[in-house]
PDB file of N, CA and C in Angstrom:
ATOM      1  N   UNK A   1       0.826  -1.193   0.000  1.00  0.00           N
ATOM      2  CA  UNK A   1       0.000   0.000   0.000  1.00  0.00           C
ATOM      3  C   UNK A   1       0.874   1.263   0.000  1.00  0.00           C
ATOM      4  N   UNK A   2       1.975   0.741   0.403  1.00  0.00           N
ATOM      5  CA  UNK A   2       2.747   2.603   0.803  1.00  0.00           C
ATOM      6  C   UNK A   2       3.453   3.007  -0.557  1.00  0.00           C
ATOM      7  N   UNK A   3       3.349   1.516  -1.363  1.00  0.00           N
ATOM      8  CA  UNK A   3       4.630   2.183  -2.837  1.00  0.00           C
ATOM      9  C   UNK A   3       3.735   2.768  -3.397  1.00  0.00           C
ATOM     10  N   UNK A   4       2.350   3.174  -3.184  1.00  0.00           N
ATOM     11  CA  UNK A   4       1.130   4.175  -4.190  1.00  0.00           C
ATOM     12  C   UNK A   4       1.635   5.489  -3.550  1.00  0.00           C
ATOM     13  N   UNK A   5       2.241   5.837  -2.634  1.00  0.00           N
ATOM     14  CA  UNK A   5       2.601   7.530  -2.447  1.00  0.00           C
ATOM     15  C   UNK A   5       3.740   7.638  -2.039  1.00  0.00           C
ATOM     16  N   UNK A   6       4.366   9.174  -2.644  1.00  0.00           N
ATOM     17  CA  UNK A   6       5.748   8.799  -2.038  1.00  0.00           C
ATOM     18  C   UNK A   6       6.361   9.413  -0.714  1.00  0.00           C
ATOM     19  N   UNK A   7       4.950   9.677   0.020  1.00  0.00           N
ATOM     20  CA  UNK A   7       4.697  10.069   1.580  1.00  0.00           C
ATOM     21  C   UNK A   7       4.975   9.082   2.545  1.00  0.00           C
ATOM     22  N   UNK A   8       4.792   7.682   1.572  1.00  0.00           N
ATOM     23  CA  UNK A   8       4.687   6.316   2.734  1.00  0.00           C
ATOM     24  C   UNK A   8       5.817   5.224   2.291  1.00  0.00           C
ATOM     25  N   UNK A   9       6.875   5.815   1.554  1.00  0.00           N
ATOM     26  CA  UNK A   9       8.486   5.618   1.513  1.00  0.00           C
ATOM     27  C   UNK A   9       9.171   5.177   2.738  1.00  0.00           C
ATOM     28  N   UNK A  10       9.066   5.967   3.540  1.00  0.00           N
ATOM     29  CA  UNK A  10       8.857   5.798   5.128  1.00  0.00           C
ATOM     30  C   UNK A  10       8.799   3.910   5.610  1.00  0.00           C
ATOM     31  N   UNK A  11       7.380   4.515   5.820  1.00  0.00           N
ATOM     32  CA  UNK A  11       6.617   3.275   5.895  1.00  0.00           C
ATOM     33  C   UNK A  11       7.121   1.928   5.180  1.00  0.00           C
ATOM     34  N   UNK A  12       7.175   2.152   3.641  1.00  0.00           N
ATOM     35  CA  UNK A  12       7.589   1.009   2.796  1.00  0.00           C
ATOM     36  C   UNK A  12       9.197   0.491   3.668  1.00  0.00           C
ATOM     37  N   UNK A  13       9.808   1.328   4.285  1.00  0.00           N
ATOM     38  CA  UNK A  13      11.343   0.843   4.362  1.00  0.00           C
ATOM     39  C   UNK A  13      10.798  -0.112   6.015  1.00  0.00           C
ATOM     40  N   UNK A  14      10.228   0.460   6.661  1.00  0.00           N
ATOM     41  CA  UNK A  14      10.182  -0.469   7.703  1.00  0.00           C
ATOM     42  C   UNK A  14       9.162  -1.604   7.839  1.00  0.00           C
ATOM     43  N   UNK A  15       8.073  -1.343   6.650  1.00  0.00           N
ATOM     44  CA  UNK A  15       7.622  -2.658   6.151  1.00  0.00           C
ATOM     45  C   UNK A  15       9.059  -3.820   5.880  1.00  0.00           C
ATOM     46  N   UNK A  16       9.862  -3.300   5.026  1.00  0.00           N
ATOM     47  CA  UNK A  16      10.931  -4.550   4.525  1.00  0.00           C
ATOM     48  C   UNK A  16      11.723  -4.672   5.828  1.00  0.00           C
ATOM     49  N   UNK A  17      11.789  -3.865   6.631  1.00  0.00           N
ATOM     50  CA  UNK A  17      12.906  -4.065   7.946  1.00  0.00           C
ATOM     51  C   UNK A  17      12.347  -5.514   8.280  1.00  0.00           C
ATOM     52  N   UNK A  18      10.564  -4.952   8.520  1.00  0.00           N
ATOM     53  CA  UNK A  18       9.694  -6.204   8.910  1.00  0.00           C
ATOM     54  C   UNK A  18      10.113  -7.380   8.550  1.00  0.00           C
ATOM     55  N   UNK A  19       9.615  -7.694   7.538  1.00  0.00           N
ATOM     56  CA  UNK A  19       9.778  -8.788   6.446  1.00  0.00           C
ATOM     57  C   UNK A  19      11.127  -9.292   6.563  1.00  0.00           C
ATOM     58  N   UNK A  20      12.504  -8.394   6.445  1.00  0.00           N
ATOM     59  CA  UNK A  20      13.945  -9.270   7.320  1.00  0.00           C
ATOM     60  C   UNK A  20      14.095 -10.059   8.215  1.00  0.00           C
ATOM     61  N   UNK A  21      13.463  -9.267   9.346  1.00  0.00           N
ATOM     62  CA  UNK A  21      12.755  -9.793  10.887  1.00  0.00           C
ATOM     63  C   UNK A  21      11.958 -11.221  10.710  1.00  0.00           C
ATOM     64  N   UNK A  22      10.845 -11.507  10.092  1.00  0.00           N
ATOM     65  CA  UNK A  22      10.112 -12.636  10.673  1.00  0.00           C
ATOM     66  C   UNK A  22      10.872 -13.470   9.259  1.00  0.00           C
ATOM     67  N   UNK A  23      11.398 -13.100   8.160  1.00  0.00           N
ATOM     68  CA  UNK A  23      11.829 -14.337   7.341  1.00  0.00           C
ATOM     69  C   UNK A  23      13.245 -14.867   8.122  1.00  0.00           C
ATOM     70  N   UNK A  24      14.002 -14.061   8.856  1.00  0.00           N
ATOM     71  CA  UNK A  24      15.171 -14.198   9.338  1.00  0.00           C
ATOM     72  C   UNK A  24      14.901 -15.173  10.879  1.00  0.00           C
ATOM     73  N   UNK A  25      13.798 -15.141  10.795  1.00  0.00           N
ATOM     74  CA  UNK A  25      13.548 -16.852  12.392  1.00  0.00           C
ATOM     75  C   UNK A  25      12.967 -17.639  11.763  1.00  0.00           C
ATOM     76  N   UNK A  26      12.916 -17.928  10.247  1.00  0.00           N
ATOM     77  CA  UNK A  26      12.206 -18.998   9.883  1.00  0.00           C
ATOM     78  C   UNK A  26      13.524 -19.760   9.081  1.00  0.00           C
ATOM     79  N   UNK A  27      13.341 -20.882   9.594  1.00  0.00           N
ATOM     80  CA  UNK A  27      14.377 -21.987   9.098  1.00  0.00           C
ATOM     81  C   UNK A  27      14.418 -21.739   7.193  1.00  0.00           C
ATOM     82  N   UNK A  28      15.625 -21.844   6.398  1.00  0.00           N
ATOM     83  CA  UNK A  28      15.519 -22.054   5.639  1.00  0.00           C
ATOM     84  C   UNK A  28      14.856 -20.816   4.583  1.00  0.00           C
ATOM     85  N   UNK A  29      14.999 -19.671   5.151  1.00  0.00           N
ATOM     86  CA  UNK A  29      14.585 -18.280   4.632  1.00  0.00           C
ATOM     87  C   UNK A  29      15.445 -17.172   4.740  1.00  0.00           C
ATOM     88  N   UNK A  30      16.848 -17.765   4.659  1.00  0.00           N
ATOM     89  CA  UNK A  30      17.273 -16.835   4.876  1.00  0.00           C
ATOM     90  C   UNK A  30      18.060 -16.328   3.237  1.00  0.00           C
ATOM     91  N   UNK A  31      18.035 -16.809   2.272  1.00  0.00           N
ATOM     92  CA  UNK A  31      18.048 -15.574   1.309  1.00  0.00           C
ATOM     93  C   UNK A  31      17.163 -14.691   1.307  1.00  0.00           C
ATOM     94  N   UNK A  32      15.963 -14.905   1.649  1.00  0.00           N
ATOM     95  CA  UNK A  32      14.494 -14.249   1.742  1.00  0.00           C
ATOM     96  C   UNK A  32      15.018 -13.119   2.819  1.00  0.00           C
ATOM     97  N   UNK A  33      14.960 -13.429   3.495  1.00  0.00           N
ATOM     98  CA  UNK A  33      15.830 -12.264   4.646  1.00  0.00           C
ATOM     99  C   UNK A  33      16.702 -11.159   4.182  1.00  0.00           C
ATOM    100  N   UNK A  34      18.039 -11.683   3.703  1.00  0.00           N
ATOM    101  CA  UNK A  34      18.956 -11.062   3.366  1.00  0.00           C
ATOM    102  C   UNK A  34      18.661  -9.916   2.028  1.00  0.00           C
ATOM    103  N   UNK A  35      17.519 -10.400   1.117  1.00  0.00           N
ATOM    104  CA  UNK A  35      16.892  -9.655  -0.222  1.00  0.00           C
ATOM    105  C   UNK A  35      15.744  -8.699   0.651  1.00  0.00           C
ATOM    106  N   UNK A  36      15.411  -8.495   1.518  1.00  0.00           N
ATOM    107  CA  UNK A  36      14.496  -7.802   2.081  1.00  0.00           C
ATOM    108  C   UNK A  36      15.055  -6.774   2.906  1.00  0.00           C
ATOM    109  N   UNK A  37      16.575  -6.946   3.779  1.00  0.00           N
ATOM    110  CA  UNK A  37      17.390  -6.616   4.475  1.00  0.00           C
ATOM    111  C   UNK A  37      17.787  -5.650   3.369  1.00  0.00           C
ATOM    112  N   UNK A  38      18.868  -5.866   2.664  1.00  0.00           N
ATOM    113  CA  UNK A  38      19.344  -5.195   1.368  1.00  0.00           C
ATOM    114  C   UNK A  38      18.018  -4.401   0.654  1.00  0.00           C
ATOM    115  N   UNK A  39      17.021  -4.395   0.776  1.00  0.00           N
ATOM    116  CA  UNK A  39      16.292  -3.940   0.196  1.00  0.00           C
ATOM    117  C   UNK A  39      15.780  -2.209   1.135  1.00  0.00           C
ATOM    118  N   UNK A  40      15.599  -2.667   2.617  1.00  0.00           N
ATOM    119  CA  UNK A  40      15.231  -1.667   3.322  1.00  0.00           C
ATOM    120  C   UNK A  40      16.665  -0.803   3.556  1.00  0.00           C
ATOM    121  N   UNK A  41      17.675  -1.229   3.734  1.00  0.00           N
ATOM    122  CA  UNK A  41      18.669  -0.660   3.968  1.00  0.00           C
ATOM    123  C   UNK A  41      19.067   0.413   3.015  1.00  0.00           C
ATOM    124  N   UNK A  42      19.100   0.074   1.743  1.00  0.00           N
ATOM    125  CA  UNK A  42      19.220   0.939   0.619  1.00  0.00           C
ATOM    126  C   UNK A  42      18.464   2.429   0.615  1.00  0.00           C
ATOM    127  N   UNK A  43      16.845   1.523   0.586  1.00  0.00           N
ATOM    128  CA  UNK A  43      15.604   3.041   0.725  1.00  0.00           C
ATOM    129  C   UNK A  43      15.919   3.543   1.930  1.00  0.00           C
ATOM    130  N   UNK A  44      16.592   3.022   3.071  1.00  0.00           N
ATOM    131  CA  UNK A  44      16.641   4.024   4.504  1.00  0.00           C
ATOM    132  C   UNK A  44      17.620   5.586   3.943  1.00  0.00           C
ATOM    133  N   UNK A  45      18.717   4.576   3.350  1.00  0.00           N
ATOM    134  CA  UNK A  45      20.084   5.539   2.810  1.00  0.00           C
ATOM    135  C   UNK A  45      19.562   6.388   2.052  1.00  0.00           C
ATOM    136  N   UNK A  46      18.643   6.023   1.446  1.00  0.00           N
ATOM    137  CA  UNK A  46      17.966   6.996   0.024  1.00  0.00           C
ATOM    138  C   UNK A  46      17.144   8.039   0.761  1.00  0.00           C
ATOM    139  N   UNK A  47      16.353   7.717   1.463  1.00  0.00           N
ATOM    140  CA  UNK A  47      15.382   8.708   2.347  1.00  0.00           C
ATOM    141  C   UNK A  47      15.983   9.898   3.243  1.00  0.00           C
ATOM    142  N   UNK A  48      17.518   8.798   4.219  1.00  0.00           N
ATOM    143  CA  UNK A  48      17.772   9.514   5.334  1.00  0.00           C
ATOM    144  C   UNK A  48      19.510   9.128   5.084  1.00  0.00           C
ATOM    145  N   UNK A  49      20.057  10.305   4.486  1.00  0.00           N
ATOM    146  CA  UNK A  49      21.961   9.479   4.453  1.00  0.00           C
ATOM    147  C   UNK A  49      22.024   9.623   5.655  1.00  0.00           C
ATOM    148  N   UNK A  50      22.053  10.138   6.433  1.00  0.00           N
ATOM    149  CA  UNK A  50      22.162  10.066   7.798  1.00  0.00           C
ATOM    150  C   UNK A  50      22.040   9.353   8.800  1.00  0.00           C
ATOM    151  N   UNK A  51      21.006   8.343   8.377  1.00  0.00           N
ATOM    152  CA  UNK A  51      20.921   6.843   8.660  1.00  0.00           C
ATOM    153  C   UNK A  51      21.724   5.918   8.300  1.00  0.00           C
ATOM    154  N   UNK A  52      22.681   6.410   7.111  1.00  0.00           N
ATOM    155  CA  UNK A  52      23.069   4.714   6.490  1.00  0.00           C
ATOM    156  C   UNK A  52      24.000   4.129   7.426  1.00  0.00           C
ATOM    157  N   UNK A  53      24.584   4.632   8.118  1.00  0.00           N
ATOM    158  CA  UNK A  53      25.356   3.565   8.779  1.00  0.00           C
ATOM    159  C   UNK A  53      24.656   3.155  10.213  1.00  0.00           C
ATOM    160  N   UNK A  54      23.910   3.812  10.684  1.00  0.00           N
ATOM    161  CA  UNK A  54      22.729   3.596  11.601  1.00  0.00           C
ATOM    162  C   UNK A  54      22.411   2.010  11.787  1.00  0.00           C
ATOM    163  N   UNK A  55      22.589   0.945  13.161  1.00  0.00           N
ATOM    164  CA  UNK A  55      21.789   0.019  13.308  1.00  0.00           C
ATOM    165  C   UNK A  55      20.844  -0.427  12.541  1.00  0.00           C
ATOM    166  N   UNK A  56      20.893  -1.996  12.265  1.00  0.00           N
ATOM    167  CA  UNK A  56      19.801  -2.639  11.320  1.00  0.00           C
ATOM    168  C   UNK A  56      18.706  -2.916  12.313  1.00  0.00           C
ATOM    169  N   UNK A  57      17.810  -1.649  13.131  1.00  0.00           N
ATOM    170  CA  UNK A  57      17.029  -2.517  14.241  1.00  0.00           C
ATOM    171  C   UNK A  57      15.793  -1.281  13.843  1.00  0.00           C
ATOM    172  N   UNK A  58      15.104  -1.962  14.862  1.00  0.00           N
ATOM    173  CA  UNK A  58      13.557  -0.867  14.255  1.00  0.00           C
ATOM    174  C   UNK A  58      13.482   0.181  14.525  1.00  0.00           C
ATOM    175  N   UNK A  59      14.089   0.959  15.765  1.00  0.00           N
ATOM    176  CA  UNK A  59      13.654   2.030  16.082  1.00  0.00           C
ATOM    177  C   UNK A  59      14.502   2.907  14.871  1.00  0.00           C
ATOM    178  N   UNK A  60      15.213   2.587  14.497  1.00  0.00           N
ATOM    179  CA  UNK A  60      16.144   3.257  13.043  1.00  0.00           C
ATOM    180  C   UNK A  60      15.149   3.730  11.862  1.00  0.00           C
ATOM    181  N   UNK A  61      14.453   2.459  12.159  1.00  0.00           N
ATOM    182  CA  UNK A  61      13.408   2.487  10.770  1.00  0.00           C
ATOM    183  C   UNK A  61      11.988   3.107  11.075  1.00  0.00           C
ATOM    184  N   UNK A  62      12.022   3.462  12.555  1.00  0.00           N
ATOM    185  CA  UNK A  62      10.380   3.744  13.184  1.00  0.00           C
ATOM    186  C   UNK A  62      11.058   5.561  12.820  1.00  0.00           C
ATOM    187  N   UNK A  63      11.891   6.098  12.841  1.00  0.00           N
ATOM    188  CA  UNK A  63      12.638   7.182  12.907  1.00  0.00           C
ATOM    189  C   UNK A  63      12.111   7.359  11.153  1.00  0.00           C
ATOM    190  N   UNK A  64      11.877   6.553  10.298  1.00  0.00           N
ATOM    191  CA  UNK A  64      11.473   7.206   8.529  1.00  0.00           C
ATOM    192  C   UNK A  64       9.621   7.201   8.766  1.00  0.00           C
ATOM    193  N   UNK A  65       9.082   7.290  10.114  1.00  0.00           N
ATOM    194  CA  UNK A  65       7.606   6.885   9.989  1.00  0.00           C
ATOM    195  C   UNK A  65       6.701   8.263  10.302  1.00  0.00           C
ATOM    196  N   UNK A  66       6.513   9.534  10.328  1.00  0.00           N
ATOM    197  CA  UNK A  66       5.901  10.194  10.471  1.00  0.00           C
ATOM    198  C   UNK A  66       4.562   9.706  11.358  1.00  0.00           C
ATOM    199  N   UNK A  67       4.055   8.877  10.757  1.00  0.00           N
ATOM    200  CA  UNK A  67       2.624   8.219  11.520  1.00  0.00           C
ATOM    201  C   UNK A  67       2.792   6.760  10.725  1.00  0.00           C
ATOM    202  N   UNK A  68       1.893   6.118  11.403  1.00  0.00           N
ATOM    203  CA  UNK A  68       1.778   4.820  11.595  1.00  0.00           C
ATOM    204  C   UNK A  68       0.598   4.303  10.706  1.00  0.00           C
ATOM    205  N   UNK A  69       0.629   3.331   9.953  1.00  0.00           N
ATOM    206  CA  UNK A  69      -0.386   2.616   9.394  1.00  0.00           C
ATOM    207  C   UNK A  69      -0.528   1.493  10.167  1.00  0.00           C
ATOM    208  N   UNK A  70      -2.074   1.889  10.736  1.00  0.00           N
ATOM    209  CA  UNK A  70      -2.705   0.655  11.394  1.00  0.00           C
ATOM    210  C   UNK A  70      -3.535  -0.054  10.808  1.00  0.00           C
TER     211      UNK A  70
END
């Protein structure tokens, strides 16, 4: 839902943080992980250079969220 505006860029990067997170405790998912990882990390750098070397953990990524999609 968030790649339709480019207000929720944000959002989209800690969606994929997500998606690192629960493919990265599942046995046998971890290219799945690592392509989702590489994926949010990039748009964080793109959004916020100031982030890029910043921790791979959420509050990094709660920091690109203006507000929250519930």
């Amino acid at each position: 839902m968030s790649e339709t505006f480019v207000e929720g860029e944000g959002q989209r990067a800690r969606a994929l943080y997500k998606l690192a997170e629960v493919h990265g405790s599942r046995e046998g998912m971890r290219a799945e992980c690592l392509a989702f990882e590489e994926k949010a990390l990039a748009l964080r750098a793109s959004l916020r250079p100031d982030l890029q070397d910043a921790p791979f953990e959420e509050a990094e990524f709660s920091k690109l969220c203006l507000w929250m999609l519930w």
